[in-house]
N, C-alpha and C. Protein backbone atom coordinates (compact mmCIF):
# COMPACT_ATOMS: atom_id res chain seq x y z
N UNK A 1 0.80 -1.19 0.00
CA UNK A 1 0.00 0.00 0.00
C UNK A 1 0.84 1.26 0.00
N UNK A 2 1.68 1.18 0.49
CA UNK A 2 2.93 2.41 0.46
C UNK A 2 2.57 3.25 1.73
N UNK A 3 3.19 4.18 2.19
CA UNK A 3 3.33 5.10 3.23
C UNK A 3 3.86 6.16 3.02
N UNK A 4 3.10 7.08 3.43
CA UNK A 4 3.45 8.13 3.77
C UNK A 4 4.34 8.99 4.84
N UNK A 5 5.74 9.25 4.45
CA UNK A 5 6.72 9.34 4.93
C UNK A 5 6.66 10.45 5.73
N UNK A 6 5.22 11.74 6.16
CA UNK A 6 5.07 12.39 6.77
C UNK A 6 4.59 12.78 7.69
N UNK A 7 3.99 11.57 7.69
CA UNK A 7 2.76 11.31 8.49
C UNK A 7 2.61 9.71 8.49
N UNK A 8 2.80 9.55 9.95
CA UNK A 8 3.20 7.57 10.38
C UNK A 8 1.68 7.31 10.73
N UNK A 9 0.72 7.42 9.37
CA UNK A 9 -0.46 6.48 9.49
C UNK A 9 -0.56 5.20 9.89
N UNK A 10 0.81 4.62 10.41
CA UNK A 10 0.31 2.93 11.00
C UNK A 10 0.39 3.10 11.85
N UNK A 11 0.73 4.46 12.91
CA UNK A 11 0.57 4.35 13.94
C UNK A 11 -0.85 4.86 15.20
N UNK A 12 -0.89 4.15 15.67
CA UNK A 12 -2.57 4.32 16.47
C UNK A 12 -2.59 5.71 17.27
N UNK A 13 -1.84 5.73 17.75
CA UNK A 13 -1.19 6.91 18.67
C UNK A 13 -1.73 8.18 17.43
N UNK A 14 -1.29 8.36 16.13
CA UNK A 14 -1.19 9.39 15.03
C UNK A 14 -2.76 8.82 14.18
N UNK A 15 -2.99 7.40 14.12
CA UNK A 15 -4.73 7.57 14.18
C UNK A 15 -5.49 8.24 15.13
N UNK A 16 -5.33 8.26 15.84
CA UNK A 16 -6.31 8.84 17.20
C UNK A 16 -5.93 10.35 16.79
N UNK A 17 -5.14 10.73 16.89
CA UNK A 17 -5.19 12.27 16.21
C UNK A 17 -5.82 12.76 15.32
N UNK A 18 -6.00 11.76 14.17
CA UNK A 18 -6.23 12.06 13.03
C UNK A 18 -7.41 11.65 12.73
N UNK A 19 -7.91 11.13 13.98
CA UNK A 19 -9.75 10.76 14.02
C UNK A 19 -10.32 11.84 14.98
N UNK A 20 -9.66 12.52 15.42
CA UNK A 20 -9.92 13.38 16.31
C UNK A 20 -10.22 15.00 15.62
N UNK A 21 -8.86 15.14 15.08
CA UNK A 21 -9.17 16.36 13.76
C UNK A 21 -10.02 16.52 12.98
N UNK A 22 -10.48 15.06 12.41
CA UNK A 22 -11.77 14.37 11.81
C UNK A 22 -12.99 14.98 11.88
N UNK A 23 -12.97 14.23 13.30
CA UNK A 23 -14.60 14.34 13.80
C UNK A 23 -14.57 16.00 14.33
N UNK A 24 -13.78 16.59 14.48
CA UNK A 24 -13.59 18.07 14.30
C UNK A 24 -14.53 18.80 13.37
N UNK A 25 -13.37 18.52 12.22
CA UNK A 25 -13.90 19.14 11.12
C UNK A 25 -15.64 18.93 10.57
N UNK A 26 -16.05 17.77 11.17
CA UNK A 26 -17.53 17.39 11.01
C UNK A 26 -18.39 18.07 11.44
N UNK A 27 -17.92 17.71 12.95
CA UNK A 27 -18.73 19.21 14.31
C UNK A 27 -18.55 20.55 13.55
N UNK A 28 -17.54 21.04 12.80
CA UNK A 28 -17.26 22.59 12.59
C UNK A 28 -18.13 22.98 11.39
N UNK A 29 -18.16 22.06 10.43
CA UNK A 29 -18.29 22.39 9.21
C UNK A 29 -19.52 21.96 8.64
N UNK A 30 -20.60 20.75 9.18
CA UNK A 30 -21.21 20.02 8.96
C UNK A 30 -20.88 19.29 7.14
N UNK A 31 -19.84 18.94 7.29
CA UNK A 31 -19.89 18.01 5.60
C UNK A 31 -20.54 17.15 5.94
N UNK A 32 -21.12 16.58 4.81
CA UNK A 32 -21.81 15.18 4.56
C UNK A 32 -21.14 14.08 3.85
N UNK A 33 -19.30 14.62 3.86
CA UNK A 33 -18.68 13.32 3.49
C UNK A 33 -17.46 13.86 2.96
N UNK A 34 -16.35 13.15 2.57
CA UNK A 34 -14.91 13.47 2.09
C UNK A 34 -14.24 12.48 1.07
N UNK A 35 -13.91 13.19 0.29
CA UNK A 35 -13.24 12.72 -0.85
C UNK A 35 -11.49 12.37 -0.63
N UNK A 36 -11.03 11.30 -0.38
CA UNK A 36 -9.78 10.90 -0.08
C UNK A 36 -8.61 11.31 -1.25
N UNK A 37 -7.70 11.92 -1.90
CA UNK A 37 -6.72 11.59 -2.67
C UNK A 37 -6.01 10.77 -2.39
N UNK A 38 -5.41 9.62 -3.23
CA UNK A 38 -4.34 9.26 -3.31
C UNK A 38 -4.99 7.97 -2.10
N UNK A 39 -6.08 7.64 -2.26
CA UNK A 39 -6.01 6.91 -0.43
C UNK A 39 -4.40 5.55 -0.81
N UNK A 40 -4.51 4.73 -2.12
CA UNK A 40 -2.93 3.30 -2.01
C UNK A 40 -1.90 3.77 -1.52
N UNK A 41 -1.93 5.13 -1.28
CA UNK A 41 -0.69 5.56 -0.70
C UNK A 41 -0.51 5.73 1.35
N UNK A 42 -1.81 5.39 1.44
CA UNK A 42 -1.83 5.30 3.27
C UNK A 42 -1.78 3.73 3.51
N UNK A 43 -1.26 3.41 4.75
CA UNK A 43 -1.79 1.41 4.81
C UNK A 43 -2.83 1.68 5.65
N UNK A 44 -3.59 0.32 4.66
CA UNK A 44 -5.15 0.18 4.91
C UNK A 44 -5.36 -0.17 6.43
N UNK A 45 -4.43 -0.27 7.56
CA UNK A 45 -4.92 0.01 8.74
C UNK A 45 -5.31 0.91 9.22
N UNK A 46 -4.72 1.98 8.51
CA UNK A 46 -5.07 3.55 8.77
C UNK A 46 -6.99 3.37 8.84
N UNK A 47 -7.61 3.34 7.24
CA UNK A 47 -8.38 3.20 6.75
C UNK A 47 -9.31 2.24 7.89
N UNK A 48 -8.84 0.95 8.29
CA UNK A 48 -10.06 0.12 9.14
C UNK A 48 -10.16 0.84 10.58
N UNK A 49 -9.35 1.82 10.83
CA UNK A 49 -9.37 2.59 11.94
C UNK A 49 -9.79 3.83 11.69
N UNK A 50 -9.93 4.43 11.11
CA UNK A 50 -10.15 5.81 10.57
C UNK A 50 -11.67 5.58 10.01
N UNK A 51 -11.91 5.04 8.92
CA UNK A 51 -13.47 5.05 8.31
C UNK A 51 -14.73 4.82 9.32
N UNK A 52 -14.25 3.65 10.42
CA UNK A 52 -15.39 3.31 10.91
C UNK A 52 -15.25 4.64 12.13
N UNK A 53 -14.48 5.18 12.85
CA UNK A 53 -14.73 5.54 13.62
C UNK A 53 -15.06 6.83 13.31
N UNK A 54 -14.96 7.74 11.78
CA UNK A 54 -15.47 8.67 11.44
C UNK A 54 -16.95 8.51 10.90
N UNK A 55 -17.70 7.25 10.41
CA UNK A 55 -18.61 6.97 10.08
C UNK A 55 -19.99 7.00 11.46
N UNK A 56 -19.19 6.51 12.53
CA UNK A 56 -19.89 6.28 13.52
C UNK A 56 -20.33 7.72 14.38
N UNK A 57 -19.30 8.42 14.77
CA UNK A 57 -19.58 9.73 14.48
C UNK A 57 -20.44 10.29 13.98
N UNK A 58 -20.19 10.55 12.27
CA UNK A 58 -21.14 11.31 11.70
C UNK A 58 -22.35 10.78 12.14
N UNK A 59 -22.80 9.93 12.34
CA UNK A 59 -23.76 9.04 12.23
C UNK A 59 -24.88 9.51 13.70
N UNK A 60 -23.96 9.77 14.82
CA UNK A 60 -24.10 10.21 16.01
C UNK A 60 -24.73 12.01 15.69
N UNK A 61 -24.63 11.95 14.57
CA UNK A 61 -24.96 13.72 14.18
C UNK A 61 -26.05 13.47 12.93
N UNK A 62 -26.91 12.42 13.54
CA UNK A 62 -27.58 11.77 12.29
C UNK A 62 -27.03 11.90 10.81
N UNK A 63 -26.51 11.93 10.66
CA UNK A 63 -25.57 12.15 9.53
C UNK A 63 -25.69 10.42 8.87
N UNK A 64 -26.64 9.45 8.72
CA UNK A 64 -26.49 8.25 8.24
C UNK A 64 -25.81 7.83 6.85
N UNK A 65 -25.54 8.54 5.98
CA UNK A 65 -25.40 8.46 4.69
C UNK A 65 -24.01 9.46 4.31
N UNK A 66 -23.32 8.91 5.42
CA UNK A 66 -21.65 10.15 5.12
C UNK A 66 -21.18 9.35 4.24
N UNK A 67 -21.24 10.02 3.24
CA UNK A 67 -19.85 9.79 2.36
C UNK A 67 -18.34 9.34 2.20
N UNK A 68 -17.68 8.76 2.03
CA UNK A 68 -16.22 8.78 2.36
C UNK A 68 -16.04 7.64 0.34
N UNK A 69 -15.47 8.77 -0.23
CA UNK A 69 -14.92 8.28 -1.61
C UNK A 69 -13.00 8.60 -1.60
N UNK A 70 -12.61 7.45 -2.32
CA UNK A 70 -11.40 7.87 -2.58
C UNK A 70 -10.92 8.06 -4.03
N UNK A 71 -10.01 8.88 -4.92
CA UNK A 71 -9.00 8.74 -6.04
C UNK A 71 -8.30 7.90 -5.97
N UNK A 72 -9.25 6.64 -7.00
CA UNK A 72 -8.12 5.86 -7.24
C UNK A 72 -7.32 5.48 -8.67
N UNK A 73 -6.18 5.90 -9.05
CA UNK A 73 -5.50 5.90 -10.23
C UNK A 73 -4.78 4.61 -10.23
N UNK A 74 -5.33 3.31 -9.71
CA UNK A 74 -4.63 2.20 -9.89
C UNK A 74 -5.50 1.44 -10.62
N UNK A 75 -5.08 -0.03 -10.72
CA UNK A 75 -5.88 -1.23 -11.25
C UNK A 75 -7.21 -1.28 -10.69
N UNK A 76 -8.12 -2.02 -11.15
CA UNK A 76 -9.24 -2.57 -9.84
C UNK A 76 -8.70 -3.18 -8.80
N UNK A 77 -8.21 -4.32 -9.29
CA UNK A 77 -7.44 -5.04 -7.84
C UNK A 77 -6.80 -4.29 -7.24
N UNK A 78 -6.40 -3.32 -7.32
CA UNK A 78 -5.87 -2.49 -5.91
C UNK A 78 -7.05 -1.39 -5.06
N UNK A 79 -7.69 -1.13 -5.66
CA UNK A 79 -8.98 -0.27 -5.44
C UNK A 79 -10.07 -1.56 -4.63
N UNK A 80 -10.15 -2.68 -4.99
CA UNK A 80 -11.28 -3.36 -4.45
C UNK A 80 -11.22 -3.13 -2.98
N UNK A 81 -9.11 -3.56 -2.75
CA UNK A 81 -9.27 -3.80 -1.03
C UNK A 81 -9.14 -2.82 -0.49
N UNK A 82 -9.92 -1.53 -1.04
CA UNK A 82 -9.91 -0.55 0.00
C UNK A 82 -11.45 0.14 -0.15
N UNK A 83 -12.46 -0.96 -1.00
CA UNK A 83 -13.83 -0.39 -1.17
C UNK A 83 -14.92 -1.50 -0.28
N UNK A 84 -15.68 -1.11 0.21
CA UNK A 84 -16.62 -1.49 1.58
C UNK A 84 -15.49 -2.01 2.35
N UNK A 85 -15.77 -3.43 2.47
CA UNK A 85 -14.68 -4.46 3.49
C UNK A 85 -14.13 -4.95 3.23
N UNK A 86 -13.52 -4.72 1.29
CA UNK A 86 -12.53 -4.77 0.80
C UNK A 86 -12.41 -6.47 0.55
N UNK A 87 -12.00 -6.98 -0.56
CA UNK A 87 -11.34 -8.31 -1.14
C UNK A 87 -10.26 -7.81 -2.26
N UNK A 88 -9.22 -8.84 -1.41
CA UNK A 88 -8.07 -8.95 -2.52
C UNK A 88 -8.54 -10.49 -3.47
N UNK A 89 -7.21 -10.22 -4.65
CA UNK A 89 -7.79 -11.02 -5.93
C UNK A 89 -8.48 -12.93 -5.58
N UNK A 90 -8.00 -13.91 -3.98
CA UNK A 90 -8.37 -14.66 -3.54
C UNK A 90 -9.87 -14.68 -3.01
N UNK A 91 -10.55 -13.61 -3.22
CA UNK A 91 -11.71 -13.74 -2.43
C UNK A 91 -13.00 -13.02 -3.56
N UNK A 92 -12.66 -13.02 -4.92
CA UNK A 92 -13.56 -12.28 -5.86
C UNK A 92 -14.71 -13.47 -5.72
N UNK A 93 -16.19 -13.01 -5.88
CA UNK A 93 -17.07 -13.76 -6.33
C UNK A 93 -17.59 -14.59 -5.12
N UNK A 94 -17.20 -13.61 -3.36
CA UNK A 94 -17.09 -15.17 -2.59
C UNK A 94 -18.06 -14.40 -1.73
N UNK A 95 -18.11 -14.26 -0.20
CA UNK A 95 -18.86 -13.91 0.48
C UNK A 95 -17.84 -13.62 1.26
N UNK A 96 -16.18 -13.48 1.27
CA UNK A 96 -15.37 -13.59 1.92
C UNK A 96 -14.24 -11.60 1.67
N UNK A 97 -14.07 -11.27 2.96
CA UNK A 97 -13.68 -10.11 3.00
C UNK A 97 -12.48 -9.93 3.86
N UNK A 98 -11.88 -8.83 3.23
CA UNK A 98 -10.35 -8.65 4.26
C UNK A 98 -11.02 -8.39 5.90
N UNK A 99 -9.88 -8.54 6.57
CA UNK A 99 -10.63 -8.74 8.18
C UNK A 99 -10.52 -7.41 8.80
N UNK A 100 -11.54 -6.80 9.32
CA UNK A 100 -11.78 -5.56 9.96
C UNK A 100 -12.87 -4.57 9.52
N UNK A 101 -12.84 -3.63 9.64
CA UNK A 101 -14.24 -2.45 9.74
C UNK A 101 -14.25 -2.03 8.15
N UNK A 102 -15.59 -1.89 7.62
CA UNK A 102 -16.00 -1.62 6.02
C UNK A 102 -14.94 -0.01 5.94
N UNK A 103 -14.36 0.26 4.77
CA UNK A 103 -13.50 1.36 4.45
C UNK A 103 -14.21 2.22 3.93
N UNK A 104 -14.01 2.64 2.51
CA UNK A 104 -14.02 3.70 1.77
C UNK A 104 -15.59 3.13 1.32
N UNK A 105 -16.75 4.15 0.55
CA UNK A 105 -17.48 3.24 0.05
C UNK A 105 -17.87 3.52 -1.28
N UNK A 106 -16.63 3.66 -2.04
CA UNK A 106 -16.18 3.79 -3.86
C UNK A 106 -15.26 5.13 -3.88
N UNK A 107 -15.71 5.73 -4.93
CA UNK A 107 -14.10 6.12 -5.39
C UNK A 107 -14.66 6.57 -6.80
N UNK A 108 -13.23 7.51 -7.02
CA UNK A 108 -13.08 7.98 -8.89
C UNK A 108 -12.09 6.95 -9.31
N UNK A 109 -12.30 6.60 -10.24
CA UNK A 109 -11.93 5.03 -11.02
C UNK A 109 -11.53 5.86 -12.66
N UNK A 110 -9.89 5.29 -13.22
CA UNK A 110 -10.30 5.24 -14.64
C UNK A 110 -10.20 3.76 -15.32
N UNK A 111 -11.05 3.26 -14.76
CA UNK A 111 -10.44 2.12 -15.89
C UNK A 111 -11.17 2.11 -17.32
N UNK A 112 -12.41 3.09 -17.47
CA UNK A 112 -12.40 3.34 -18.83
C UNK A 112 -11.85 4.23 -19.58
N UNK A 113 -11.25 4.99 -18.85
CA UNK A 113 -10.01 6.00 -19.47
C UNK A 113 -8.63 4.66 -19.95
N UNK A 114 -8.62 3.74 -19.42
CA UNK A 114 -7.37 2.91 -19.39
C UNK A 114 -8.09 2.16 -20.75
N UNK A 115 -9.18 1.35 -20.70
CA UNK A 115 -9.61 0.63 -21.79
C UNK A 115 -9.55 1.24 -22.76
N UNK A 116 -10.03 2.75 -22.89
CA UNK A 116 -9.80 3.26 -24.23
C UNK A 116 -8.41 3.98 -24.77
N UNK A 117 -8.01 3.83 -23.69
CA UNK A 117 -6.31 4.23 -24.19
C UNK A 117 -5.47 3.18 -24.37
N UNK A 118 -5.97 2.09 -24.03
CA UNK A 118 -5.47 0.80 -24.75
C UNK A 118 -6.13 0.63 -26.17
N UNK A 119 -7.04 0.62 -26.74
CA UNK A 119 -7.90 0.96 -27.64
C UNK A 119 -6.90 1.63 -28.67
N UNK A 120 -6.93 2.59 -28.34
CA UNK A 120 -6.32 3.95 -29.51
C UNK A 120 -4.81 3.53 -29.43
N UNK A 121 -4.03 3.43 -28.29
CA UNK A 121 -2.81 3.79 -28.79
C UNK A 121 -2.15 1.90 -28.63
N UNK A 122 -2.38 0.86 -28.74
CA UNK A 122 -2.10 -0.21 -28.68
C UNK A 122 -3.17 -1.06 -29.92
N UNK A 123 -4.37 -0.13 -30.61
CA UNK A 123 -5.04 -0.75 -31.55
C UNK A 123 -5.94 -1.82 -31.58
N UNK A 124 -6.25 -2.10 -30.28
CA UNK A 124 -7.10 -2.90 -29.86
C UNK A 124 -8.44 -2.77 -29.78
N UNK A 125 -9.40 -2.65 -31.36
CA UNK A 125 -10.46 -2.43 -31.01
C UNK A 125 -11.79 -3.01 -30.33
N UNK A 126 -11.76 -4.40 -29.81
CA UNK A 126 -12.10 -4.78 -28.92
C UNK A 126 -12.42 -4.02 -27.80
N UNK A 127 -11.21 -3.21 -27.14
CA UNK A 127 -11.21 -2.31 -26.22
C UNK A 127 -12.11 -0.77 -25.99
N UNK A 128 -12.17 -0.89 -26.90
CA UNK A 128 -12.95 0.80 -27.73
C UNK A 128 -13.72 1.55 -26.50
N UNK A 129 -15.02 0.21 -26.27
CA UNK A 129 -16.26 0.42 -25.35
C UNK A 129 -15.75 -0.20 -24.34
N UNK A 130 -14.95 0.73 -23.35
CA UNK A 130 -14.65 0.20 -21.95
C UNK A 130 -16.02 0.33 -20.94
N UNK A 131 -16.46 0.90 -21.26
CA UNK A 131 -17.85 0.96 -19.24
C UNK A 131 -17.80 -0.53 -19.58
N UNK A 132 -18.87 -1.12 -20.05
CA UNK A 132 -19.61 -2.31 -19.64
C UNK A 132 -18.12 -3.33 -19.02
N UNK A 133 -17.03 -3.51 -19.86
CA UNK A 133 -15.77 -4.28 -19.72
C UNK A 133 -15.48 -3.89 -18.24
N UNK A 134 -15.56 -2.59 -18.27
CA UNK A 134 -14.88 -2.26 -16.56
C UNK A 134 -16.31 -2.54 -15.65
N UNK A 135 -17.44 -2.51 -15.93
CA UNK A 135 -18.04 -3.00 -15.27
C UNK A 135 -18.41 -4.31 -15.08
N UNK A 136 -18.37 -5.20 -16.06
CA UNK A 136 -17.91 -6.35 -15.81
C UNK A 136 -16.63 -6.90 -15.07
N UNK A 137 -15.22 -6.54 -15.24
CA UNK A 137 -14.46 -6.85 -14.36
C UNK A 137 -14.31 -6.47 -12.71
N UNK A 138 -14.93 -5.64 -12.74
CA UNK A 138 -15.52 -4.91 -11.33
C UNK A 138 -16.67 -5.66 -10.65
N UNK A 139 -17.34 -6.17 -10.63
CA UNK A 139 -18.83 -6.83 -10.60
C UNK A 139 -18.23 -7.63 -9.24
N UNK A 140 -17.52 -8.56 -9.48
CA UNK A 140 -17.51 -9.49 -8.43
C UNK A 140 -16.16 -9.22 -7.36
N UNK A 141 -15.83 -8.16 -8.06
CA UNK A 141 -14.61 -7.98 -7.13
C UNK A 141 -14.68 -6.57 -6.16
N UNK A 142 -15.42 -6.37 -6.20
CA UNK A 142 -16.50 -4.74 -5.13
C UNK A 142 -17.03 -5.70 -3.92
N UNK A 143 -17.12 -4.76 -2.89
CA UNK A 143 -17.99 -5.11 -1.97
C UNK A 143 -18.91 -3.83 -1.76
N UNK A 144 -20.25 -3.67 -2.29
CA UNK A 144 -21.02 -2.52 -2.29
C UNK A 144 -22.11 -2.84 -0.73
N UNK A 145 -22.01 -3.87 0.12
CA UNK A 145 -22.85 -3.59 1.06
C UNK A 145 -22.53 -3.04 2.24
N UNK A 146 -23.00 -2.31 2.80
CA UNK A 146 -22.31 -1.57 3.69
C UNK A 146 -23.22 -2.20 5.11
N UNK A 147 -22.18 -2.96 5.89
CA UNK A 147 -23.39 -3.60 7.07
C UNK A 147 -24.01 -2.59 8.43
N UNK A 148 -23.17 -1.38 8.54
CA UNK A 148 -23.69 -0.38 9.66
C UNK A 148 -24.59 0.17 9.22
N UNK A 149 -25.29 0.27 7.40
CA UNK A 149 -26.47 0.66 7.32
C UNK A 149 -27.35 -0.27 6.96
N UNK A 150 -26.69 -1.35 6.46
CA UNK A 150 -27.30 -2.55 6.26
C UNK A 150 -28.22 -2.16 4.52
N UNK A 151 -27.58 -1.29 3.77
CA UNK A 151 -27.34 -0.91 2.85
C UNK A 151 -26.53 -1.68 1.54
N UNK A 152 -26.95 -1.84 0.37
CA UNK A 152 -25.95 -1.62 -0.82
C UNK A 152 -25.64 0.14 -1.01
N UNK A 153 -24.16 0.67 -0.87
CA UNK A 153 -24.23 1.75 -0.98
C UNK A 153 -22.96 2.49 -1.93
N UNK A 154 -22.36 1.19 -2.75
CA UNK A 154 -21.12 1.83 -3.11
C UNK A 154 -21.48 2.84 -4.93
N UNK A 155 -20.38 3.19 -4.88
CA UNK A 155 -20.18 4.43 -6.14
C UNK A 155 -18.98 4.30 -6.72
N UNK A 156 -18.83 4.32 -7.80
CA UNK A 156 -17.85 4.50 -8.40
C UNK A 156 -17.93 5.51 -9.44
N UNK A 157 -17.12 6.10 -9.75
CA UNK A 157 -17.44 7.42 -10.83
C UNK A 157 -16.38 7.32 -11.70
N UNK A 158 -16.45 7.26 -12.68
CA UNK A 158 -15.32 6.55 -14.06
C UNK A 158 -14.75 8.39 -15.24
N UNK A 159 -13.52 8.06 -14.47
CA UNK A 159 -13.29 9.60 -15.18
C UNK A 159 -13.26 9.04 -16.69
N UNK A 160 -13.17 9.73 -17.88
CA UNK A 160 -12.76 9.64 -18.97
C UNK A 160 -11.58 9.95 -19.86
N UNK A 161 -10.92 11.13 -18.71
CA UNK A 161 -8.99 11.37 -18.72
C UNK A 161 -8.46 11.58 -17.30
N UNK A 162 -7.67 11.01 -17.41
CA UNK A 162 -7.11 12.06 -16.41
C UNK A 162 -6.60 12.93 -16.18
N UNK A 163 -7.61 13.66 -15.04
CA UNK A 163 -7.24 15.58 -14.91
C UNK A 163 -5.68 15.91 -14.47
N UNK A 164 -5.11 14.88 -14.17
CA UNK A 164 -3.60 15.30 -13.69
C UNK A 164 -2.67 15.48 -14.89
N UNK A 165 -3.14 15.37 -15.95
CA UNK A 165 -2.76 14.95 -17.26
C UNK A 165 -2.54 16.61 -17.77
């Protein structure tokens, strides 16, 4: 997952801070949810410590339906294990989930920016019409139920370039 060399997100001591600033900014500001950058770059302990205990929160501010999306500029398989309760590539299609509290619940995704840029510049017209393809390879490898609302609640939003570009 990589780390961030500025901030020691594996540590609980610097979670608790950073759930604390959190639920801050919630009380101050009333958002109804936060958009993560970059979340493959924190380890996902951060995330099973951080999501639920900002979810529970908002939630305490009736707030049932907080948001929490991340940017993700990777594969699917790296995006799955950090969407609801997360499965890596051993657990697609199963009833079976990484162990701990539901995470993020979707994300900005390109993988049809990727299908069609495989398309054009590799000539693969097969590739052309990426949604349905990326939604097919996505299908069984998501976890969209979210059990603290007892909800299907995930999102994904499929850029078409990327804006960093």
């Amino acid at each position: 997952y990589g780390t961030m060399d500025d901030l020691r997100l594996e540590s609980p001591r610097v979670q608790e801070k950073y759930i604390a600033m959190t639920k801050a900014l919630i009380a101050s500001t009333d958002v109804d949810g936060f958009r993560v950058d970059t979340p493959m770059q924190v380890p996902l302990s951060f995330f099973k410590a951080w999501a639920p205990a900002v979810r529970d929160f908002a939630k305490s501010l009736g707030k049932d339906r907080f948001g929490m999306f991340g940017e993700f500029y990777v594969t699917p398989a790296r995006y799955a294990t950090m969407t609801g309760r997360g499965r890596d590539n051993t657990m697609y299609g199963t009833e079976k989930f990484i162990e701990g509290e539901a995470t993020l619940k979707g994300g900005i995704v390109y993988s049809y920016y990727w299908y069609t840029f495989t398309a054009v510049v590799y000539g693969q017209a097969e590739l052309a019409d990426g949604l349905p393809l990326a939604y097919e390879e996505e299908a069984g490898m998501m976890d969209i139920f979210d059990p603290m609302s007892n909800r299907s609640e995930y999102s994904m939003w499929n850029f078409c370039n990327n804006h960093d570009n």
